[in-house]
Protein backbone atom coordinates (compact mmCIF):
# COMPACT_ATOMS: atom_id res chain seq x y z
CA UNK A 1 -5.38 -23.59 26.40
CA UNK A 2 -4.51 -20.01 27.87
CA UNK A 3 -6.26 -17.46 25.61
CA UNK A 4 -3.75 -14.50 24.41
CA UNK A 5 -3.60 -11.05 24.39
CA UNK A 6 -2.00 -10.13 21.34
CA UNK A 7 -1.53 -6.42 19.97
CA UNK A 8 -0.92 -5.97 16.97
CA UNK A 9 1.23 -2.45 16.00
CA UNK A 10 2.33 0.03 12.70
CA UNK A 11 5.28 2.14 13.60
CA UNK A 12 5.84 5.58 14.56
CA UNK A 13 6.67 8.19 11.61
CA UNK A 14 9.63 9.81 14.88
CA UNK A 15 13.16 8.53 13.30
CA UNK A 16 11.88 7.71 9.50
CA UNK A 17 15.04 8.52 6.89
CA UNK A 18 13.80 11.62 5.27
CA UNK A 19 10.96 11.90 2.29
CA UNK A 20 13.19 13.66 -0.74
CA UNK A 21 9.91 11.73 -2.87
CA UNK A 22 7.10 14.21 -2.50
CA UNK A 23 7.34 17.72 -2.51
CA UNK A 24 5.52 19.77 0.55
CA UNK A 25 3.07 21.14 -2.10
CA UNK A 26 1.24 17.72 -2.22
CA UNK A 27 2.11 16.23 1.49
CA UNK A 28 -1.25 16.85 3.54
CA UNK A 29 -0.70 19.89 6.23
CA UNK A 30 -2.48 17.26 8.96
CA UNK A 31 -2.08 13.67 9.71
CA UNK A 32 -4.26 11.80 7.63
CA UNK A 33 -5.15 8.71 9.21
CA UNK A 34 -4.26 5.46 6.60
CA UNK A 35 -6.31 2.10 7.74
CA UNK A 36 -3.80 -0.39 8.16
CA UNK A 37 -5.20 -3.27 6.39
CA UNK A 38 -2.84 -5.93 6.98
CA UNK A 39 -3.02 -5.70 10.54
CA UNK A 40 -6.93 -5.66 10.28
CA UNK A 41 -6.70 -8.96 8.11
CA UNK A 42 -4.71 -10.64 10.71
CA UNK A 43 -6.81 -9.50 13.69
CA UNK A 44 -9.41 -10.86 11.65
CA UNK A 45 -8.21 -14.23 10.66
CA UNK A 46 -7.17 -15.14 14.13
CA UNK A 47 -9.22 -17.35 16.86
CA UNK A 48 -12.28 -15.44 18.25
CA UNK A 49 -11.22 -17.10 21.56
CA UNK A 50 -8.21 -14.62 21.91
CA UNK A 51 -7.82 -10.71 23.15
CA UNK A 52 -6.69 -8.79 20.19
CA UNK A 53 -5.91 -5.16 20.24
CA UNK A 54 -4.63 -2.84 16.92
CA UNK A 55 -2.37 0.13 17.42
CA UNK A 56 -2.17 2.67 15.06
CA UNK A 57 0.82 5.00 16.32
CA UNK A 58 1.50 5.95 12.66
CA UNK A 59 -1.89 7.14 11.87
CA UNK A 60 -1.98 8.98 15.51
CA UNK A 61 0.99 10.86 15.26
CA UNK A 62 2.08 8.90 18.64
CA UNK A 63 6.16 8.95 19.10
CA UNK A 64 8.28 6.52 19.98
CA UNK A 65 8.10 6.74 23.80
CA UNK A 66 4.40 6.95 23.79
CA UNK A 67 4.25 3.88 21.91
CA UNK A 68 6.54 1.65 24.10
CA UNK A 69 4.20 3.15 27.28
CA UNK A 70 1.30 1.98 25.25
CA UNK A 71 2.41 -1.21 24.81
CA UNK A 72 3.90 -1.74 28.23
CA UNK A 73 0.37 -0.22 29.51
CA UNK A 74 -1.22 -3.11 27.84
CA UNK A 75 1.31 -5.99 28.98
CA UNK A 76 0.28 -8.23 25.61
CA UNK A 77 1.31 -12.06 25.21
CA UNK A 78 2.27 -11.42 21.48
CA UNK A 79 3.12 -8.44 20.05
CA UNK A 80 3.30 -7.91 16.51
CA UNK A 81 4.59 -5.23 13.84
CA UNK A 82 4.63 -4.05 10.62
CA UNK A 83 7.52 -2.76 9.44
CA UNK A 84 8.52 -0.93 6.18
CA UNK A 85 12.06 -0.12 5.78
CA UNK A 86 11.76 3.95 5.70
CA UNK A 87 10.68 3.14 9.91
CA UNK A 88 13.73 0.85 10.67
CA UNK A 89 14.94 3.08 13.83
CA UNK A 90 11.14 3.14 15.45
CA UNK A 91 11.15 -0.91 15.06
CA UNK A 92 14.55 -1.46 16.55
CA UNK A 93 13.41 1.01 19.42
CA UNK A 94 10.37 -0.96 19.94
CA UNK A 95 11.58 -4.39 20.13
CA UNK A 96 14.62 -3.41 22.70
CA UNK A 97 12.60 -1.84 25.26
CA UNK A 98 9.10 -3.84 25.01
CA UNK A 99 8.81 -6.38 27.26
CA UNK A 100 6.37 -8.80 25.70
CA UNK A 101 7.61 -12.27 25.63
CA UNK A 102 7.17 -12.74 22.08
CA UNK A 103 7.93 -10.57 19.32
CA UNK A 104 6.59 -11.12 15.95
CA UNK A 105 7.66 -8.65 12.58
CA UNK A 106 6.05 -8.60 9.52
CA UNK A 107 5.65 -6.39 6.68
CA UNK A 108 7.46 -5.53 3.24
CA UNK A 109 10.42 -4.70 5.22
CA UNK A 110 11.10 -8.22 6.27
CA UNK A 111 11.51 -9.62 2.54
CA UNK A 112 15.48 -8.76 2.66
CA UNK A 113 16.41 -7.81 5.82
CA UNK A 114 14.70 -10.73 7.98
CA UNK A 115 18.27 -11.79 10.13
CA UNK A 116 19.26 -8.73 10.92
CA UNK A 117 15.13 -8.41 12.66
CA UNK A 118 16.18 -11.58 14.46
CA UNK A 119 19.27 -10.25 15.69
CA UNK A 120 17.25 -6.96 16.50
CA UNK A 121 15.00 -8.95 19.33
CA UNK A 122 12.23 -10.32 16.95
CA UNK A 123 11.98 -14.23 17.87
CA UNK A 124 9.90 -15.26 14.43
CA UNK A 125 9.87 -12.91 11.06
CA UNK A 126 7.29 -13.83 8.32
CA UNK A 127 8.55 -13.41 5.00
CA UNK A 128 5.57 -13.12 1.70
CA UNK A 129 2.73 -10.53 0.79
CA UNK A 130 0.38 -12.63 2.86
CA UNK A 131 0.87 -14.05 6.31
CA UNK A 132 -2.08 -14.61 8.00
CA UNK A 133 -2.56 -18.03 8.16
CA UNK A 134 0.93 -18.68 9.37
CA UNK A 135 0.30 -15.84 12.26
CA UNK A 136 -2.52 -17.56 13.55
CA UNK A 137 -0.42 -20.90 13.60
CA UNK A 138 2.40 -18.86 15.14
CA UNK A 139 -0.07 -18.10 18.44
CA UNK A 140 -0.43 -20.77 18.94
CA UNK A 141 2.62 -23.06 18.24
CA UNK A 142 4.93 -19.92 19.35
CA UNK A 143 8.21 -21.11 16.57
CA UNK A 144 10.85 -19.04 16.74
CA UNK A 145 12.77 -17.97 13.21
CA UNK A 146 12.49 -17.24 9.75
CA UNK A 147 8.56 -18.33 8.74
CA UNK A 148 8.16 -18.13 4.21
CA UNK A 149 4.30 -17.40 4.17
CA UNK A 150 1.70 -18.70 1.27
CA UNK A 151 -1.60 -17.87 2.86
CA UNK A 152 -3.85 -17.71 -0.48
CA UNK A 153 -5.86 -14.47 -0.33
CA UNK A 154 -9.26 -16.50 -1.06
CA UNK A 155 -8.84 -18.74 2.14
CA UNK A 156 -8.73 -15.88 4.36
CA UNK A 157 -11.47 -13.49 5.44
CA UNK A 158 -11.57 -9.94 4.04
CA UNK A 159 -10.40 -7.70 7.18
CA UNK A 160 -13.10 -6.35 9.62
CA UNK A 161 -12.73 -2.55 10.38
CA UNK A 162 -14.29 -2.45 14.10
CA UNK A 163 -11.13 -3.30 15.78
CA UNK A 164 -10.90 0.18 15.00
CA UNK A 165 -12.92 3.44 15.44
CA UNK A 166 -13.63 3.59 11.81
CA UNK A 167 -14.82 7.54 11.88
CA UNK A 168 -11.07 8.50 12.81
CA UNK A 169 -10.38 7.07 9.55
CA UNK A 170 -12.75 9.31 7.37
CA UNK A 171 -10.63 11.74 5.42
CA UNK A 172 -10.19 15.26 7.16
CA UNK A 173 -8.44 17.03 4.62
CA UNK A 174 -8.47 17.00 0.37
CA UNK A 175 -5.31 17.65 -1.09
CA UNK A 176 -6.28 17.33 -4.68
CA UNK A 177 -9.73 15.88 -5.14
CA UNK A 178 -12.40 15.65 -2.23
CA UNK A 179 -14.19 12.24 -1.50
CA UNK A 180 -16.57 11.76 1.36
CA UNK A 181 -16.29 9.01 3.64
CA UNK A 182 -13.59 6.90 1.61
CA UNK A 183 -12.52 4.02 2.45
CA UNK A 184 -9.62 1.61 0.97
CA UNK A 185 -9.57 -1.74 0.17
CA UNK A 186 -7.94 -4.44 -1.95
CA UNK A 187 -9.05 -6.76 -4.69
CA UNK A 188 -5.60 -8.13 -5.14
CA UNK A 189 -1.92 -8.14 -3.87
CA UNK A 190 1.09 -8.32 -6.04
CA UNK A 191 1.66 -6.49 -9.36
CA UNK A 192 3.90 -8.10 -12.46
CA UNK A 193 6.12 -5.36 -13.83
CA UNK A 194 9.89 -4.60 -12.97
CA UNK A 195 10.08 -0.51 -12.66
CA UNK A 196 13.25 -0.44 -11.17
CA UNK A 197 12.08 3.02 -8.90
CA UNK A 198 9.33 0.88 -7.18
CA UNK A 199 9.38 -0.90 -4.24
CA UNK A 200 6.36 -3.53 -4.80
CA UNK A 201 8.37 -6.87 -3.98
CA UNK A 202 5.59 -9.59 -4.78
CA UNK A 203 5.76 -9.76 -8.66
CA UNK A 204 2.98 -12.66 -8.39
CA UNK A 205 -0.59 -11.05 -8.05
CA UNK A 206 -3.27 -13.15 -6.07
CA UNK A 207 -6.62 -11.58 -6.76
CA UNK A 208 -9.21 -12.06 -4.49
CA UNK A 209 -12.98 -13.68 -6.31
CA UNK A 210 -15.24 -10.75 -7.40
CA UNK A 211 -17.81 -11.84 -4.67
CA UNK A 212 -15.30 -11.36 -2.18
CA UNK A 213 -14.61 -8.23 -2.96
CA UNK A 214 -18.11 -7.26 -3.59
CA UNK A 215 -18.91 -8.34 -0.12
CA UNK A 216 -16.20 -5.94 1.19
CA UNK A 217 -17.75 -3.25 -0.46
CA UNK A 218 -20.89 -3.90 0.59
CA UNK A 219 -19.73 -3.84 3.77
CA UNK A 220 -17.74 -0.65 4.27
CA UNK A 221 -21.03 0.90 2.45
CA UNK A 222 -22.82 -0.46 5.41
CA UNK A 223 -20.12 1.40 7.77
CA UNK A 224 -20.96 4.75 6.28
CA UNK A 225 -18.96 4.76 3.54
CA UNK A 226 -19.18 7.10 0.46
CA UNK A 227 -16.88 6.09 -1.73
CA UNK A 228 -14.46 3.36 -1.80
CA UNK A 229 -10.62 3.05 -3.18
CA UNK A 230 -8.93 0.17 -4.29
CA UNK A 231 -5.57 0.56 -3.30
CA UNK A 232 -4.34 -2.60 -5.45
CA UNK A 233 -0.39 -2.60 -6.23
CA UNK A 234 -2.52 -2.52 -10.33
CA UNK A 235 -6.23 -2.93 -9.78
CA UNK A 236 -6.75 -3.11 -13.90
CA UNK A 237 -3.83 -5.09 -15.48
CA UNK A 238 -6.48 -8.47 -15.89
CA UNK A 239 -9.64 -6.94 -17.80
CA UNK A 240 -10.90 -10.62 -16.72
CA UNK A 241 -10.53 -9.27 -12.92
CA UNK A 242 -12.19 -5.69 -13.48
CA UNK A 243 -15.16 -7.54 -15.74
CA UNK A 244 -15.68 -10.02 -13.12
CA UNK A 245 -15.98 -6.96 -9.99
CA UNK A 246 -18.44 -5.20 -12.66
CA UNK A 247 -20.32 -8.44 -12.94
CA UNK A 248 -20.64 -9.05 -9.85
CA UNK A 249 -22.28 -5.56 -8.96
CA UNK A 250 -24.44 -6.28 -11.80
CA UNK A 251 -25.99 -9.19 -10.26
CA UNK A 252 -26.40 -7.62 -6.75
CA UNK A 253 -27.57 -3.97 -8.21
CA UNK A 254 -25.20 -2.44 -6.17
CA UNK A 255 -23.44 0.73 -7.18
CA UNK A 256 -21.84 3.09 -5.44
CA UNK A 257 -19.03 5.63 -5.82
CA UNK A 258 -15.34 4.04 -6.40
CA UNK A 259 -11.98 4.67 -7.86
CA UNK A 260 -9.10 2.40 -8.18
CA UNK A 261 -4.66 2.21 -8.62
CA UNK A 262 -3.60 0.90 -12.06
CA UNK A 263 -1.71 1.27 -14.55
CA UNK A 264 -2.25 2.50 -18.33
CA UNK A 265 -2.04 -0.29 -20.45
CA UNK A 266 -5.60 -1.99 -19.78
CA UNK A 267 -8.10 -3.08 -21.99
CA UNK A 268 -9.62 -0.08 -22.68
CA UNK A 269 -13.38 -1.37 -23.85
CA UNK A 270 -14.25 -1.79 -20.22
CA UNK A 271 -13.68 2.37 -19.44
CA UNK A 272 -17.51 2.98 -20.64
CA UNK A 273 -18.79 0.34 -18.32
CA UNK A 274 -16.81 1.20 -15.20
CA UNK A 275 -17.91 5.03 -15.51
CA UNK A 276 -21.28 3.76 -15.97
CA UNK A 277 -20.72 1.37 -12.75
CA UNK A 278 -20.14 5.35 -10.98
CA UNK A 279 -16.31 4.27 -11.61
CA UNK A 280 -14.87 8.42 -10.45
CA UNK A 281 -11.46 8.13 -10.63
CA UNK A 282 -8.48 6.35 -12.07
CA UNK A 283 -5.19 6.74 -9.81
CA UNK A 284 -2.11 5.89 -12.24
CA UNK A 285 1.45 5.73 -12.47
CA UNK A 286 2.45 7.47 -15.49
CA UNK A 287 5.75 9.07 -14.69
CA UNK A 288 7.27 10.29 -17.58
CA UNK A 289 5.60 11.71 -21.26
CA UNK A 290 8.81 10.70 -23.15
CA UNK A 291 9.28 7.19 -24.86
CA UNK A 292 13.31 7.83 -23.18
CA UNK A 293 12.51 8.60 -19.97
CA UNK A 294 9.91 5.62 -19.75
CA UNK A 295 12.30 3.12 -21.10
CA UNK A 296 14.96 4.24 -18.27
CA UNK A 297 12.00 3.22 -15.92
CA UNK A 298 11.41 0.17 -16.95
CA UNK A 299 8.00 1.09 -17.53
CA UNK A 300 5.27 -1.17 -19.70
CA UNK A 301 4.22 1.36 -21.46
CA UNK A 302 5.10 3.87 -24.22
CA UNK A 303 3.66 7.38 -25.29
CA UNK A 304 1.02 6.49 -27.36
CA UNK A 305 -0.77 4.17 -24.51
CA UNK A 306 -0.93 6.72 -22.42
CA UNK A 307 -2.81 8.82 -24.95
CA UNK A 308 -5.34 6.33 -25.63
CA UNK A 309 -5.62 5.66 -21.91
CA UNK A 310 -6.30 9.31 -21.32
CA UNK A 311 -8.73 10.03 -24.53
CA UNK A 312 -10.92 7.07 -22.98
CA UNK A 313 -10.75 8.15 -19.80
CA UNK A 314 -12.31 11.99 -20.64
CA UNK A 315 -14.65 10.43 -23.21
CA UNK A 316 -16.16 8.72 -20.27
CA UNK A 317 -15.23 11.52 -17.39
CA UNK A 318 -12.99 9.60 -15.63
CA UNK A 319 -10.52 12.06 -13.70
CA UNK A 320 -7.06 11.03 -13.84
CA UNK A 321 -4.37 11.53 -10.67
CA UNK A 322 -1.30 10.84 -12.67
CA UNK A 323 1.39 10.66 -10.77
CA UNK A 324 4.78 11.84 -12.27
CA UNK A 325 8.55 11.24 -11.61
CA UNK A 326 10.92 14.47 -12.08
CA UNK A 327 14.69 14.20 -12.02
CA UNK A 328 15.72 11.55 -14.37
CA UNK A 329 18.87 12.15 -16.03
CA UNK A 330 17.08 11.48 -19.19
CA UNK A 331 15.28 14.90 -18.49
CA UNK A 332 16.00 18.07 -21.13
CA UNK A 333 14.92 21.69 -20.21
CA UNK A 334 12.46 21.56 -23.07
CA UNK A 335 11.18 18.50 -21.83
CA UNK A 336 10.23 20.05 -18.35
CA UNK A 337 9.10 23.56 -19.83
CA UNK A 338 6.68 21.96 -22.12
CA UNK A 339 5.44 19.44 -19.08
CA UNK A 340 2.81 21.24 -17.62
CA UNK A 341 1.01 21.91 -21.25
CA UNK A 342 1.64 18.37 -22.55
CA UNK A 343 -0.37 17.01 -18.89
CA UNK A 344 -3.42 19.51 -19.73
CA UNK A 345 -3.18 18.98 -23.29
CA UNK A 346 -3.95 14.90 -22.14
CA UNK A 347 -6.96 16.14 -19.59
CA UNK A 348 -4.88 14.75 -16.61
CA UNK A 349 -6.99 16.55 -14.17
CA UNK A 350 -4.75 15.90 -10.99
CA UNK A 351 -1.01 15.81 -11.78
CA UNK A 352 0.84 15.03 -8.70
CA UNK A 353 5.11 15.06 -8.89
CA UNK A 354 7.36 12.54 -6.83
CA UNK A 355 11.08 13.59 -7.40
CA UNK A 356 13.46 10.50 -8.59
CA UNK A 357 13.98 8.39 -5.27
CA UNK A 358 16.35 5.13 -4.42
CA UNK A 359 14.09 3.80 -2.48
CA UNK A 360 16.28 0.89 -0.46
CA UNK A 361 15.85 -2.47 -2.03
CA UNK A 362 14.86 -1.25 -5.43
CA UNK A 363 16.83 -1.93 -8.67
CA UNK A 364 17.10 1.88 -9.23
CA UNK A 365 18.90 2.02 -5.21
CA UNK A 366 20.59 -1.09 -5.81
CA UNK A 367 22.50 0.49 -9.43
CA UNK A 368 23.51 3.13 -7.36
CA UNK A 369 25.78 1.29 -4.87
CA UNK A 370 26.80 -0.93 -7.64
CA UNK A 371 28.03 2.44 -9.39
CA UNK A 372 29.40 3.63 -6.19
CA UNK A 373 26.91 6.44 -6.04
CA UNK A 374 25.98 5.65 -2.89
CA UNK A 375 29.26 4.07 -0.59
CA UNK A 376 27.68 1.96 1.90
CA UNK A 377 24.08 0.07 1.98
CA UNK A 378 23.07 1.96 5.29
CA UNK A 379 19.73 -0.46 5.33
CA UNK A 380 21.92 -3.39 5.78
CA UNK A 381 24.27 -1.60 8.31
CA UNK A 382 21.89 -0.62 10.22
C-alpha cells in the first residue's frame, strides 16, 4: 500500500466573528502560540509508515491565503482540520480552494453543524471529543460521510510534541502570572455540568490512568519544561482522579511545578497535598459572587463553596485565576461596586473578566433566538 502524506491543519484567526468575551485589558498584546493537542494526538496515533505534517496557521498568525499556498506548496494526500465554530469563514475558504483529494474536518465545531461541512467540500466529518482511532481507519479505508467517534482515551497514545518545534511554543509574554517553559496537557476530556454560557459539548468525562498522565509529564519535563498546565474541561471534579495523579508521583518521586482548570466544588482535603506535590496554581470558573447570578448560570455551586474553596486554597498558597462573567441581567450597581473588594476580600490573586457571551450552540445562545433576541441562527445560515 501507497504511504500518505497527510497534513494535518488549525485555522486562521483572518475572518473569526468578533471576541465581545474578553476585554483588551487581558487579551495578550502578541500572538501567543497555543499547542494544538488534538492534532498532535492524531499525528501520533497514526501508522509510522505515513508522511505526516502539522500546521499551525492559528498559532503563526498566517492568513488565509498564506495558508491555502502552504497547503498547495505541500500537495498532501489527506488533509485534515480542526474547526471551532468562531473560524467557520477560514474553513469554508480552505476547503473550496485546496486541492487535496480528500478532505477530512474535525473538531468541536462538527458536533452540530456536520452536513452543512459536507456540503462545504469536506468528504468525511468525525463527530465525538475523541477521534483518533477512527482517523487512522479513515487513511486508510478513505469513507466518505458522517463518522460518530468512540476512541477511548486509554487506548490511544498521549500526543508527541516533535512534530512541532516545541521552543515556539514556550510562553513569550505573561499577562497575569509568569510561568517558565509551560506546557499544557490533559488528564481527561469531557466535563459533567450544564452552564448554559459554556460551550464544552461532551458532558461524559473519559479520564486518562494516572500513569498515563504521569508519563506525559515526565515527558514534557524531559523537553525542557518548567511547569506544566492541565488544561482539563474540570481537572478536580473526581478527588479519586486528582489522588490517583498525586499517587502516582509519589511512587516515581517526581515533582515538579504544575497548575490545573477546575472547578470549586472539590474535595477540599486533597488542597494540602497538591501544594505540597508543588501544585502553584488553581485556574477556576467562578463567575459570579451572588447565589442569583450563579443560579441564572446554571452553575454547581453556591456562595459559600466558593469561600471554602478559596480559604483552602490561601491556607495552602495556592493562587487563584478566577475567572468572572460581567453583564448578567441579574447584575445590581451595588453588586458591581462592591466586586472588586469582595474578590480581594476572598485572596483571588488573579481576577480575570469575560463579558456575558452567546456563544453559538450554547443554551444561553440558543434562549436567545428562542426569545427572538437574536432573528436568525447565522451559524446555521452560514
Amino acid at each position: 500500500m501507497k504511504n500518505k502524506k497527510i497534513l494535518l491543519s488549525t485555522l486562521p484567526v483572518e475572518g473569526e466573528f468578533v471576541n465581545w468575551t474578553t476585554p483588551k485589558y487581558f487579551m495578550p498584546t502578541k500572538v501567543n502560540k497555543y499547542l494544538p493537542l488534538g492534532l498532535l494526538s492524531l499525528a501520533t496515533n497514526l501508522s509510522e509508515k505515513d508522511e505526516v505534517i502539522i500546521l499551525d496557521p492559528s498559532s503563526q498568525g498566517l492568513s488565509i491565503d498564506e495558508t491555502i499556498n502552504l497547503i498547495e506548496k505541500e500537495s498532501p494526500d489527506i488533509l485534515g482540520l480542526s474547526a471551532i465554530t468562531r473560524r467557520t469563514y477560514s474553513l469554508n475558504k480552505i476547503l473550496e480552494k485546496t486541492s487535496a483529494n480528500y478532505k477530512v474536518v474535525g473538531g468541536p465545531h462538527t458536533t452540530y453543524h456536520a452536513s452543512q461541512i459536507i456540503d462545504k467540500g469536506a468528504d468525511v466529518v468525525f463527530i465525538g471529543p475523541l477521534a483518533d482511532l477512527e482517523f487512522k481507519k479513515a487513511v486508510e479505508d478513505l469513507p466518505k460521510g458522517i463518522i460518530k467517534c468512540d476512541t477511548k482515551i486509554n487506548d490511544i497514545k498521549f500526543p508527541r510534541r516533535d512534530f512541532l518545534n516545541i521552543e515556539d511554543y514556550f510562553p513569550k509574554e505573561f499577562t497575569l502570572f509568569e510561568a517558565k517553559k509551560r506546557l499544557p496537557l490533559f488528564s481527561s476530556v469531557g466535563c459533567p455540568n450544564k452552564c448554559n454560557f459554556c460551550n464544552v459539548q461532551s458532558k461524559k468525562i473519559q479520564r486518562k490512568s494516572p500513569e498515563i498522565v504521569v508519563n506525559e509529564m515526565q515527558y514534557l519535563h524531559s523537553l525542557g519544561s518548567q511547569s506544566l498546565h492541565v488544561l482539563d474541561d474540570n481537572f478536580n471534579i473526581d478527588g479519586k482522579h486528582v489522588k490517583g495523579i498525586l499517587d502516582e508521583m509519589d511512587k516515581r518521586e517526581f515533582y515538579v511545578e504544575w497548575s490545573g482548570r477546575g472547578q470549586t466544588r472539590m474535595d477540599l482535603s486533597l488542597v494540602k497535598r497538591l501544594a505540597e506535590h508543588k501544585f502553584k496554581r488553581i485556574h477556576v470558573g467562578i463567575e459570579a459572587l451572588d447565589d442569583n447570578i450563579l443560579k441564572s448560570f446554571r452553575k454547581n455551586e453556591n456562595l459559600k463553596d466558593i469561600e471554602k474553596f478559596c480559604d483552602e486554597m490561601n491556607k495552602n498558597n495556592v493562587d487563584i485565576v478566577g475567572y468572572f462573567i460581567i453583564g448578567s441581567p441579574y447584575e445590581t450597581d451595588d453588586y458591581l461596586k462592591n466586586l472588586p473588594s469582595k474578590i480581594k476580600d476572598l485572596g483571588i490573586r488573579y481576577p480575570f473578566f469575560n463579558i456575558l457571551f452567546p456563544e453559538p450552540d450554547t443554551e444561553y445562545y440558543n434562549s436567545l433566538i428562542k426569545e427572538r433576541y437574536y432573528i436568525k441562527d447565522y451559524i446555521v445560515l452560514n
